[in-house]
C-alpha atoms as a PDB file:
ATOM      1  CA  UNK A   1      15.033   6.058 -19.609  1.00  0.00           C
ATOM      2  CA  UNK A   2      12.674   8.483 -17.534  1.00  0.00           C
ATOM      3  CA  UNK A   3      10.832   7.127 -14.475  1.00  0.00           C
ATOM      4  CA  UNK A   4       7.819   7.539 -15.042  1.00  0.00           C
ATOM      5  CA  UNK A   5       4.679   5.796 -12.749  1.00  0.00           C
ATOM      6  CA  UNK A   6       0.734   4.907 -14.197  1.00  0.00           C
ATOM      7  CA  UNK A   7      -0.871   6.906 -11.666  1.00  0.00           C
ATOM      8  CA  UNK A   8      -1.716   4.057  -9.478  1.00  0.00           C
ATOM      9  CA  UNK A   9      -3.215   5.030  -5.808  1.00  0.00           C
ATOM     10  CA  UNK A  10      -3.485   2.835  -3.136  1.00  0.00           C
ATOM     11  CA  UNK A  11      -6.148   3.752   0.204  1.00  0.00           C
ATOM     12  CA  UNK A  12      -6.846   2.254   2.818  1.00  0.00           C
ATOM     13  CA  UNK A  13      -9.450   3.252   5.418  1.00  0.00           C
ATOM     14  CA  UNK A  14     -11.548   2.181   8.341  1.00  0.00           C
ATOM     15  CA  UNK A  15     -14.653   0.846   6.943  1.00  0.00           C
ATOM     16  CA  UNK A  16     -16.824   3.080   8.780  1.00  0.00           C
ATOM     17  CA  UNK A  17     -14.740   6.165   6.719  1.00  0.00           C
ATOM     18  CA  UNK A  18     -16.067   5.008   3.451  1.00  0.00           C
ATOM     19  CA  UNK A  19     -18.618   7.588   3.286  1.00  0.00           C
ATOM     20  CA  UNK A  20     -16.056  10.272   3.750  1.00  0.00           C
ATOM     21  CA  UNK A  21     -14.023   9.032   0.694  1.00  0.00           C
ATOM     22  CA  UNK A  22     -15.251  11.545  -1.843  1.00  0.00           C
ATOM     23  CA  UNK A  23     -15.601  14.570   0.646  1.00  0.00           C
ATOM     24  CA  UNK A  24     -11.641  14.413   1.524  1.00  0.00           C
ATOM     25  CA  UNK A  25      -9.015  15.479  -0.876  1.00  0.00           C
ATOM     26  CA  UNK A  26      -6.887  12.931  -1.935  1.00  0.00           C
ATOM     27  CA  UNK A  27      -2.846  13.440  -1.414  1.00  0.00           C
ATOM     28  CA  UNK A  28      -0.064  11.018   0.363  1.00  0.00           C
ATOM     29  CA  UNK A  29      -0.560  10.410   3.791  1.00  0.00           C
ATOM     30  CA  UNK A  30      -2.452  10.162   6.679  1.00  0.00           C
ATOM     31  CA  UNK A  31      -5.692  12.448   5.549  1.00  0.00           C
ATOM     32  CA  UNK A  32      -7.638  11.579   9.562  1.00  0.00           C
ATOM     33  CA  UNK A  33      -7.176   9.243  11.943  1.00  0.00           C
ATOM     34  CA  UNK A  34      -8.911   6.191   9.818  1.00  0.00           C
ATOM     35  CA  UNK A  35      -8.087   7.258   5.892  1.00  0.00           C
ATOM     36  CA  UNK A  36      -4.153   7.038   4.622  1.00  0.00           C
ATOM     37  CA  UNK A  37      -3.648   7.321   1.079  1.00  0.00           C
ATOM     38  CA  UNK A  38      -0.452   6.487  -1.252  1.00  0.00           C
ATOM     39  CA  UNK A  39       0.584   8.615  -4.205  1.00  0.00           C
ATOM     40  CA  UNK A  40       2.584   7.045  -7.350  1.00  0.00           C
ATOM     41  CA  UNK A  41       4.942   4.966  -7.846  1.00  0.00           C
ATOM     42  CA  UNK A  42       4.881   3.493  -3.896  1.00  0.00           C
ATOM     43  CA  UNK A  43       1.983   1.036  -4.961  1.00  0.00           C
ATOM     44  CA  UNK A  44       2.934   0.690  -8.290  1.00  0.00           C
ATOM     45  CA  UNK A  45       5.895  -0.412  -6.718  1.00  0.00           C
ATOM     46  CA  UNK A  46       4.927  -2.584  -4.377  1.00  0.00           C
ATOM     47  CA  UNK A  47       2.895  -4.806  -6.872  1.00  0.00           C
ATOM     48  CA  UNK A  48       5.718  -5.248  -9.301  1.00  0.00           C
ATOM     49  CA  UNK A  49       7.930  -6.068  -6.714  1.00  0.00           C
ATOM     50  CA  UNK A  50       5.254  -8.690  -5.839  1.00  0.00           C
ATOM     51  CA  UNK A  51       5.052  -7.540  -2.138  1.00  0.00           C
ATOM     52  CA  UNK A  52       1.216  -7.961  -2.398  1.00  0.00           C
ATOM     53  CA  UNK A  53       1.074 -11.294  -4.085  1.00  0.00           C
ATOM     54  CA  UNK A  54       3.834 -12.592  -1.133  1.00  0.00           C
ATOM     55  CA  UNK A  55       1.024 -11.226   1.337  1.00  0.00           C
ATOM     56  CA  UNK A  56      -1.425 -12.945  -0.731  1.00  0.00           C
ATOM     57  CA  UNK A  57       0.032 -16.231  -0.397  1.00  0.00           C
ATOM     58  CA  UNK A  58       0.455 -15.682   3.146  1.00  0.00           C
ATOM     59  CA  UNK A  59      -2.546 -14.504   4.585  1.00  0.00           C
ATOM     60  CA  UNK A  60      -5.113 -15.900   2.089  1.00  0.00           C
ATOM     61  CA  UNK A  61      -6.114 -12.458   0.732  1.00  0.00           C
ATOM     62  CA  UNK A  62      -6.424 -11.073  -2.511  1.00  0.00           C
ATOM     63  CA  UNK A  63      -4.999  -7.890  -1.725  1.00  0.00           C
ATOM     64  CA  UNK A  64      -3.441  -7.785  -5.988  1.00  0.00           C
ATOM     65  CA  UNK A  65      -6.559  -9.371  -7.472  1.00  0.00           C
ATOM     66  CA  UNK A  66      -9.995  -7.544  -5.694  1.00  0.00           C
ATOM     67  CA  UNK A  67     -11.009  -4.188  -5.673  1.00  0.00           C
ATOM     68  CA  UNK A  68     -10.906  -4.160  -2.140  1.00  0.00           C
ATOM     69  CA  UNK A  69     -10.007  -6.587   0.370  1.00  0.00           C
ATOM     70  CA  UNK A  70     -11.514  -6.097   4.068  1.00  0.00           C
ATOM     71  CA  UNK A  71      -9.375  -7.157   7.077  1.00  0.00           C
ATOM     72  CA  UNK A  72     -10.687  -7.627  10.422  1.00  0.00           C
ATOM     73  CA  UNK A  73      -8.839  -6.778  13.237  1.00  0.00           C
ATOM     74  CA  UNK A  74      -6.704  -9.598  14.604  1.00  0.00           C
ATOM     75  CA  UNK A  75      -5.753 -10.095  10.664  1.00  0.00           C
ATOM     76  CA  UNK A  76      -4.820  -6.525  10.287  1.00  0.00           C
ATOM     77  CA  UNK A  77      -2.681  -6.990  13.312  1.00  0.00           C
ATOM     78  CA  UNK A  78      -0.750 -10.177  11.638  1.00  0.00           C
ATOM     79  CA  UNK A  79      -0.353  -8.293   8.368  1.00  0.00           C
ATOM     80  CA  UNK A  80       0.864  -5.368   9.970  1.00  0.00           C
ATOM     81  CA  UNK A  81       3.463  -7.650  11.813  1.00  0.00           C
ATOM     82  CA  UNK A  82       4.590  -9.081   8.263  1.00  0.00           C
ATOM     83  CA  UNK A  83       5.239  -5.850   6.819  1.00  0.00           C
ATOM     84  CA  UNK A  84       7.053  -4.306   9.538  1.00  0.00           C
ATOM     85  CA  UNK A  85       9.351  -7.077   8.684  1.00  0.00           C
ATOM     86  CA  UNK A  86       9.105  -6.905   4.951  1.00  0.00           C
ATOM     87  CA  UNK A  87       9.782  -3.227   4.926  1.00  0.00           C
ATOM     88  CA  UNK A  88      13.268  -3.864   6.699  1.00  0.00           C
ATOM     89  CA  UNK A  89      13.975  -7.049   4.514  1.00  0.00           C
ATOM     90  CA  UNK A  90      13.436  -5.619   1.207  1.00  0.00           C
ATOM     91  CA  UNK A  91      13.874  -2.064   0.876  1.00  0.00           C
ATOM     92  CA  UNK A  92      16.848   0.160   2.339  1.00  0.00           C
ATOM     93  CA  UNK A  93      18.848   2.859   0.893  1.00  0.00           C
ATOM     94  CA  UNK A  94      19.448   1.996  -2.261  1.00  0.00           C
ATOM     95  CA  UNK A  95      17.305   3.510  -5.646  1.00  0.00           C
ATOM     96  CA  UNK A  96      14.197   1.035  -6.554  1.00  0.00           C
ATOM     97  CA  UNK A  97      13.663   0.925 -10.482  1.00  0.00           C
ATOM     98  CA  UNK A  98      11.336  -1.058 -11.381  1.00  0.00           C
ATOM     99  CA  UNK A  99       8.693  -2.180 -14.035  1.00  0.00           C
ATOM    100  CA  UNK A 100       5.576  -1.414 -13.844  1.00  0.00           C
ATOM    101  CA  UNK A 101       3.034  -1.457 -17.041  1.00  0.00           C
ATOM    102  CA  UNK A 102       3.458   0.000 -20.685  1.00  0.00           C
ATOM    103  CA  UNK A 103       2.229   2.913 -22.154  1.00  0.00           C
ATOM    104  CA  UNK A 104       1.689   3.320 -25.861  1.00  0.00           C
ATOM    105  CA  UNK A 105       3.782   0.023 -26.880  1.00  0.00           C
ATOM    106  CA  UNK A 106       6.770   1.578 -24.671  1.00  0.00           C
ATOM    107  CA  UNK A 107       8.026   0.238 -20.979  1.00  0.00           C
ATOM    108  CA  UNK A 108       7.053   2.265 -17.670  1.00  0.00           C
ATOM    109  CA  UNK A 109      10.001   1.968 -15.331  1.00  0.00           C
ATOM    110  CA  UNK A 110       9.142   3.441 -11.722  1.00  0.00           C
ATOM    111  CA  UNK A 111      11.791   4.820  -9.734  1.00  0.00           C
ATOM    112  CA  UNK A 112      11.516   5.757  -5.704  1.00  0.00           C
ATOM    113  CA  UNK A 113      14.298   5.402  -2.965  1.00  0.00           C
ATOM    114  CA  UNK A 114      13.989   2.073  -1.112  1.00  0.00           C
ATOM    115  CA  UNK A 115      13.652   4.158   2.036  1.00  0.00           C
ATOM    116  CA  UNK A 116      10.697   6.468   1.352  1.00  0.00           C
ATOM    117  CA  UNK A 117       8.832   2.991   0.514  1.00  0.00           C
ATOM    118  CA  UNK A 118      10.374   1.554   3.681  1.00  0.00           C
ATOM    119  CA  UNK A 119       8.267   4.201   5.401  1.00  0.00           C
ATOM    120  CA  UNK A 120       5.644   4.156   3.546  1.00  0.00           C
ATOM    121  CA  UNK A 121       5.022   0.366   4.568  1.00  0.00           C
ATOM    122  CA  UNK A 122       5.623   1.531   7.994  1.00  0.00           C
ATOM    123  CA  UNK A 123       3.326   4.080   8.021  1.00  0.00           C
ATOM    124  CA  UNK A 124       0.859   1.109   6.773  1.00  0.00           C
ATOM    125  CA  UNK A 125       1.183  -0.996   9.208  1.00  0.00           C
ATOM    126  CA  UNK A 126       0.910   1.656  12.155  1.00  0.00           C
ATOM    127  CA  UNK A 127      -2.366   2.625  10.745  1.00  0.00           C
ATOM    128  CA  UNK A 128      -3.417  -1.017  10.328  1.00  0.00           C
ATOM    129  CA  UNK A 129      -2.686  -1.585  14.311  1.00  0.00           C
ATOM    130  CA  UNK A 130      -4.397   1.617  15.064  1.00  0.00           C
ATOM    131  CA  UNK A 131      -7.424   0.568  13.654  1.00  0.00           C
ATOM    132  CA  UNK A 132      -7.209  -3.219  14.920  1.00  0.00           C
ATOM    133  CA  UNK A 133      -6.910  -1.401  18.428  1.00  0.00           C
ATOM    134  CA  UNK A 134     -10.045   0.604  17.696  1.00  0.00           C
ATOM    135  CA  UNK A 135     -11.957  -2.775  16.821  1.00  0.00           C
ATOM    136  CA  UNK A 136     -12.361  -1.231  13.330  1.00  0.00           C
ATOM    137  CA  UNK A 137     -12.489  -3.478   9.818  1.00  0.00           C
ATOM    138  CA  UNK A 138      -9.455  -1.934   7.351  1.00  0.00           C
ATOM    139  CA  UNK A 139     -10.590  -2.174   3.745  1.00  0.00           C
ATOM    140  CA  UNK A 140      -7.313  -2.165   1.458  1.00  0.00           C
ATOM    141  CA  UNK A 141      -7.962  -0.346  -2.038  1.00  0.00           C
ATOM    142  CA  UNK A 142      -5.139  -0.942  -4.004  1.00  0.00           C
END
C-alpha cells in the first residue's frame, strides 16, 4: 500500500500574526519569528496517533475538536514541557505508518520517520516557549 496523507496542515502563530496569515506563503517551518507551519502527514499523524487528544485530556483543551485553540502563556509553557517529553517517549527511529482517513471507500495510511516528527514536536514546543517569553497568546490551528 502507498503512503499517502489528506493534505492536513497544522499552524500555529502568535495571535498578534493573524493578520499576516494570508500575506505569507505557506510551506514547513518556521515562516518569522511568531508563524510555524506543518506540511502533511506530521499532523495527520499526530491526531491518529492521538497525541492531541492525550494533550486534550491533560490540559483541558480542545486542541482535536476546535478550529483553533488559544493558549496563554504560562499554558503554552506547560504544553511545551509535555511535548518535549512526548516527542522522546513516542517517536524515535523507527518508520511511523499510520491511519489516517479514507479516500473514495479506500484506507489512507501515512507514513513519516518517527524522527522527523520527533523534531517537528520539538520545533513546536521551542516556538511555544518563545512566544510565552514574549508574553504573546499562541493560537493552535490544527
Amino acid at each position: 500500500m502507498n503512503s499517502e496523507n489528506l493534505g492536513v496542515w497544522a499552524c500555529f502563530f502568535s495571535d498578534d500574526a493573524f493578520e499576516r496569515l494570508d500575506l505569507v506563503k505557506r510551506r514547513a517551518g518556521r515562516i518569522d519569528k511568531q508563524i510555524l507551519f506543518w506540511a502533511p502527514p506530521i499532523p495527520e499523524i499526530t491526531l491518529a496517533d492521538g497525541l492531541w487528544s492525550e494533550l486534550n485530556d491533560e490540559f483541558d483543551t480542545l486542541f482535536d475538536r476546535a478550529e483553533e485553540e488559544d493558549l496563554e502563556p504560562e499554558l503554552a509553557v506547560r504544553i511545551s514541557h509535555r511535548l518535549k517529553e512526548l516527542a522522546l517517549e513516542r517517536y524515535d527511529d523507527i518508520t511511523i505508518q499510520i491511519l489516517v482517513g479514507e479516500r473514495n471507500g479506500k484506507p489512507v495510511i501515512a507514513r513519516e520517520k518517527g524522527l522527523k516528527i520527533r523534531e517537528a514536536l520539538q520545533e513546536l514546543a521551542t516556538f511555544l516557549d518563545e512566544m510565552a517569553a514574549m508574553g504573546k497568546t499562541t493560537v493552535v490551528s490544527l
